[in-house]
C-alpha atoms as a PDB file:
ATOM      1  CA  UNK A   1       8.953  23.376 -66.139  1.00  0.00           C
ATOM      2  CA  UNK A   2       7.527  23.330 -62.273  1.00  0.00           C
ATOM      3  CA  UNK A   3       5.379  25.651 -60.677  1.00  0.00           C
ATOM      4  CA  UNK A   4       3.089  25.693 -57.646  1.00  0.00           C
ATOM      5  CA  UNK A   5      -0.592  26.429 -57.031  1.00  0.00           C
ATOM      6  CA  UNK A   6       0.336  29.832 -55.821  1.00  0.00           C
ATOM      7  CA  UNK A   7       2.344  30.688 -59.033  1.00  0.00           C
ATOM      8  CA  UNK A   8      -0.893  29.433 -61.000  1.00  0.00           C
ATOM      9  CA  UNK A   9      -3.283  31.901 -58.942  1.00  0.00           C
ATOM     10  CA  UNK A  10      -0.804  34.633 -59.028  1.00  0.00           C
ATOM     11  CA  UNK A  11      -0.915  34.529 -63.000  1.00  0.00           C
ATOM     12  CA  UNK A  12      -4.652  33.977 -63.209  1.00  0.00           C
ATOM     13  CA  UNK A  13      -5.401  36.782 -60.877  1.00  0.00           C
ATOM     14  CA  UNK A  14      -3.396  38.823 -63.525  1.00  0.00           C
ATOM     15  CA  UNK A  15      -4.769  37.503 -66.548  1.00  0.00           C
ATOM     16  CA  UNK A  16      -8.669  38.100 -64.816  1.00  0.00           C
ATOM     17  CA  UNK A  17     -10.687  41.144 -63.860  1.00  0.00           C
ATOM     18  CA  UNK A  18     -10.514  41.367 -59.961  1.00  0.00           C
ATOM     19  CA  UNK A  19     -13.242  43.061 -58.193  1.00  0.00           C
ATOM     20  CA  UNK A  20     -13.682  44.182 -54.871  1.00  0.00           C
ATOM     21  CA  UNK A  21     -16.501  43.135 -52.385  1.00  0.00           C
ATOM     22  CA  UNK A  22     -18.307  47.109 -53.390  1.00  0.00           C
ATOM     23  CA  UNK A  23     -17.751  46.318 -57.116  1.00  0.00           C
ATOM     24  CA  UNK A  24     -19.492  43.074 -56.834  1.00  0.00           C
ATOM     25  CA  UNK A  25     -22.149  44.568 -54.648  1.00  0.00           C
ATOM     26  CA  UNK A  26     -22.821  46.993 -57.451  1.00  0.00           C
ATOM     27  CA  UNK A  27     -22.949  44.758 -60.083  1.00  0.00           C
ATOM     28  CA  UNK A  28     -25.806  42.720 -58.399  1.00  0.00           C
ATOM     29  CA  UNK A  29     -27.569  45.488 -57.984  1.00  0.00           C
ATOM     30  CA  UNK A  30     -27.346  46.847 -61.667  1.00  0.00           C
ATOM     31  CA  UNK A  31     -27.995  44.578 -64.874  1.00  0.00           C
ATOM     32  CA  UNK A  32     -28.282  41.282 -65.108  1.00  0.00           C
ATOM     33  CA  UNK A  33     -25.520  39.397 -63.598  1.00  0.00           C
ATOM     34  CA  UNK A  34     -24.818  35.273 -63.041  1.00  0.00           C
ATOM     35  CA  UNK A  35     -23.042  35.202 -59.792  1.00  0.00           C
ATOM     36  CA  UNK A  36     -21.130  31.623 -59.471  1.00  0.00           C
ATOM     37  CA  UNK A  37     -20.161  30.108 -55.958  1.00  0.00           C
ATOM     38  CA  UNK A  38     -17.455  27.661 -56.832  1.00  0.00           C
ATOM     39  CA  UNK A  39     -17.169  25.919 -53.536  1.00  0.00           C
ATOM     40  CA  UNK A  40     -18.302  22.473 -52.497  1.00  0.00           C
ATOM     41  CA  UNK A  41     -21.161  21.941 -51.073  1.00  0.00           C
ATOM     42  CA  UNK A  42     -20.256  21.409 -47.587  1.00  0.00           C
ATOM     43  CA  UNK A  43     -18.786  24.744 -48.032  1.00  0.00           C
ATOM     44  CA  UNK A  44     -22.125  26.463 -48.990  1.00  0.00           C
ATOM     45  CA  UNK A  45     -23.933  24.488 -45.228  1.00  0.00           C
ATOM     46  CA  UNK A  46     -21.667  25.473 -43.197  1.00  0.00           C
ATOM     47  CA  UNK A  47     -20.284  29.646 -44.172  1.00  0.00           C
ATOM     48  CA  UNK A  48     -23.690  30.984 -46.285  1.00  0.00           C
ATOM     49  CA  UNK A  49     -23.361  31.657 -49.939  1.00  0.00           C
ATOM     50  CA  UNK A  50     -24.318  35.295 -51.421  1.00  0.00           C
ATOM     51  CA  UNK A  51     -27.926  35.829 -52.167  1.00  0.00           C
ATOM     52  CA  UNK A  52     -28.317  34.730 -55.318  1.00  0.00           C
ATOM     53  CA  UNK A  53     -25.137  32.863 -56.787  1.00  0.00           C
ATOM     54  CA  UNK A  54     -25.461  30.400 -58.853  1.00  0.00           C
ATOM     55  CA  UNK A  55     -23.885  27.141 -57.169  1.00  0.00           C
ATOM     56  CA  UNK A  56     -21.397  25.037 -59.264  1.00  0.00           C
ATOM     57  CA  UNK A  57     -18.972  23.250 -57.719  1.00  0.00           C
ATOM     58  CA  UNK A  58     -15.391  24.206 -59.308  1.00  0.00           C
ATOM     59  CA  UNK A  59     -14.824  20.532 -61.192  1.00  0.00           C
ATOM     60  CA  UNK A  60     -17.808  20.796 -63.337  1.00  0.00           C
ATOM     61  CA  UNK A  61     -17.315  23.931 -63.750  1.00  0.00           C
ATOM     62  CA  UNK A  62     -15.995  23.895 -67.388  1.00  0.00           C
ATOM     63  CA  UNK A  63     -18.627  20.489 -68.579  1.00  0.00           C
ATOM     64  CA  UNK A  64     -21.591  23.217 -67.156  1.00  0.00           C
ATOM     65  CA  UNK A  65     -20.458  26.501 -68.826  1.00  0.00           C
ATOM     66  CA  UNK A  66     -19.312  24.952 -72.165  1.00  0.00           C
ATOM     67  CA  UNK A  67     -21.922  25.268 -74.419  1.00  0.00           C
ATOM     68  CA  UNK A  68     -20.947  22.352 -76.186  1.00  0.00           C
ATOM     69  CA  UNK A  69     -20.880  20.145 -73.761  1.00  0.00           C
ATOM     70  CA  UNK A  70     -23.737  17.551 -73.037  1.00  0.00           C
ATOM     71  CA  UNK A  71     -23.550  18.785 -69.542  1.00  0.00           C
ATOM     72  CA  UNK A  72     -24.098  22.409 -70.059  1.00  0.00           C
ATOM     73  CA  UNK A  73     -26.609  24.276 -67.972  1.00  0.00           C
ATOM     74  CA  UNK A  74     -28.558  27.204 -69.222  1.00  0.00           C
ATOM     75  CA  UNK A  75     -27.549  29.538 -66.394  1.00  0.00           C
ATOM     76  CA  UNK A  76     -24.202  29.896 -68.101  1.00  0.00           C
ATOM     77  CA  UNK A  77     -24.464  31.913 -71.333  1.00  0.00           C
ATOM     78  CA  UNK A  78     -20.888  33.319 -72.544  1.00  0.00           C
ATOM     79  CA  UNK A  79     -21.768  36.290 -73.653  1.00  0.00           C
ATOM     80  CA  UNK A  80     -23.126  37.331 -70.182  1.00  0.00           C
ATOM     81  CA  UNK A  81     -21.734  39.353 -67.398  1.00  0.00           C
ATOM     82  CA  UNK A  82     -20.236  36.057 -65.269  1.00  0.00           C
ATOM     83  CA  UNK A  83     -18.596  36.969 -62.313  1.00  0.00           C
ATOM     84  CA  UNK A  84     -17.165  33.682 -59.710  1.00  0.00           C
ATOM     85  CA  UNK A  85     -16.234  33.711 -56.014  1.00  0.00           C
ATOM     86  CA  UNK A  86     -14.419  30.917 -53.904  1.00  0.00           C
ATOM     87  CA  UNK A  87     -13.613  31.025 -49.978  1.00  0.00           C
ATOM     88  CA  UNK A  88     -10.801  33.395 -50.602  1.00  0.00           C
ATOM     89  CA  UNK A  89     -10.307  33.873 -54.434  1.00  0.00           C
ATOM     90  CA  UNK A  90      -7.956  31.446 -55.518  1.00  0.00           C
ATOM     91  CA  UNK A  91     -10.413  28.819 -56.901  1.00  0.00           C
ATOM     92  CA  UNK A  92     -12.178  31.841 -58.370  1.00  0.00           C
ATOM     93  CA  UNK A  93      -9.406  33.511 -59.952  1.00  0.00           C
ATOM     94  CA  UNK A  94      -8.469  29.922 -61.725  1.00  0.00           C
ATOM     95  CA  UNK A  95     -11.856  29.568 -63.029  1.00  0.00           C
ATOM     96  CA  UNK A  96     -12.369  33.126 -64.060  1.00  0.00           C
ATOM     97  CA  UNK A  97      -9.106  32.296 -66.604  1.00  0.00           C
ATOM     98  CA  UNK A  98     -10.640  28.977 -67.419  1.00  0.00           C
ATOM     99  CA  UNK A  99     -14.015  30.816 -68.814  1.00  0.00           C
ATOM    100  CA  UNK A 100     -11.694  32.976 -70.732  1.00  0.00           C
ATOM    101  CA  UNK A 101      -9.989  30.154 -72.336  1.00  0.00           C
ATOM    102  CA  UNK A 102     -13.801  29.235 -72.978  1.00  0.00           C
ATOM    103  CA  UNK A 103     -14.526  31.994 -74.561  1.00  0.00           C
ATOM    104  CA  UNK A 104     -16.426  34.006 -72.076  1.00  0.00           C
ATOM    105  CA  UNK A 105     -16.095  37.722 -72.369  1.00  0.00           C
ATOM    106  CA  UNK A 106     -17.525  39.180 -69.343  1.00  0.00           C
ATOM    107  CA  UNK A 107     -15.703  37.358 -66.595  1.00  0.00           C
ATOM    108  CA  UNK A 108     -14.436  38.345 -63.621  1.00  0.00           C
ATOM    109  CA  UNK A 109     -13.845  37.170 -59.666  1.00  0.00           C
ATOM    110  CA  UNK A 110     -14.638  38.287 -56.130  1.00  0.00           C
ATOM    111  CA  UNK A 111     -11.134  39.214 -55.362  1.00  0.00           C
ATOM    112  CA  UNK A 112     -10.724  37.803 -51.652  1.00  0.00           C
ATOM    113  CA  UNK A 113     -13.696  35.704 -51.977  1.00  0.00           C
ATOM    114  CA  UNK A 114     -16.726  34.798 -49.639  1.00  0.00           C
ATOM    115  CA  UNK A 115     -14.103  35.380 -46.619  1.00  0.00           C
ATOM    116  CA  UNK A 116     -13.924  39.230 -47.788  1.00  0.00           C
ATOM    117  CA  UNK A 117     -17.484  39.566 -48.558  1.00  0.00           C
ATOM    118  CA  UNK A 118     -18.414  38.586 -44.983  1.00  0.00           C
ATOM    119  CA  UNK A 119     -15.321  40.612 -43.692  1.00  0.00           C
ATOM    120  CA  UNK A 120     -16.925  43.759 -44.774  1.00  0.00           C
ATOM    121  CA  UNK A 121     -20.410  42.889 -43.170  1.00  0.00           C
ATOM    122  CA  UNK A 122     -22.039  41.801 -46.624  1.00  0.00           C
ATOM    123  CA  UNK A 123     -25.168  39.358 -46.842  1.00  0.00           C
ATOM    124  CA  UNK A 124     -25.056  35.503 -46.541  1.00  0.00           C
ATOM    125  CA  UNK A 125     -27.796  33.104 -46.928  1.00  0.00           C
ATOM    126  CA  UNK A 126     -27.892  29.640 -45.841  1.00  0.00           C
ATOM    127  CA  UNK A 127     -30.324  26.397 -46.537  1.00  0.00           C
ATOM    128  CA  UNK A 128     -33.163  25.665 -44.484  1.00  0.00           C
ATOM    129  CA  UNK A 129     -31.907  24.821 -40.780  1.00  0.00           C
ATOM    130  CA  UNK A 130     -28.624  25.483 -41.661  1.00  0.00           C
ATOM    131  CA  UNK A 131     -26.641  28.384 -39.936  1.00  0.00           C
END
């Protein structure tokens, strides 16, 4: 059996909750909520990242959030509200599955990614000297 990347995201992004840029919005401003930027760093310098997010790059993704793991990192708890974001949600919507598979209950993705987020006039911070 073949398949493409686009058939994979089109199956994650139905086997995930998909939120809009005012859902996640709302959700950072309510209870407690890890907020993971998946992209790579040079994609944090140069286009912002959310106030906030949490960022792990998406391969060590599953060695940080699995508990088990002698990599894991205490931000990622799987019984929290976890909610991921790429550039444009494909990464996002891959990972969001992944943390399923995991065993995470509260996942979801910023359908549309950092891209929509900025789209609608949304907040991005950058590192020192960066912009």
């Amino acid at each position: 059996m073949s398949g493409s990347v686009r058939q994979l995201v089109t199956r994650a992004r139905d086997e995930v909750r998909n939120l809009s840029v005012p859902e996640v919005a709302d959700a950072l401003e309510g209870d407690a909520v890890a907020l993971v930027d998946l992209r790579e760093p040079d994609e944090v310098r140069r286009e912002g990242a959310i106030p906030g997010a949490i960022q792990a790059p998406r391969g060590m993704l599953e060695f940080w959030a699995d508990p088990a793991s002698p990599y894991h990192r205490e931000e990622f708890v799987p019984s929290a509200r976890t909610i991921l974001y790429c550039a444009s949600g494909g990464r996002s919507a891959l990972a969001a599955q992944t943390l399923q598979v995991l065993g995470y209950t509260d996942v979801a993705h910023l359908d549309g990614g950092l891209a929509a987020w900025k789209e609608q006039g949304r907040p991005v911070t950058f590192a020192a000297g960066r912009r």
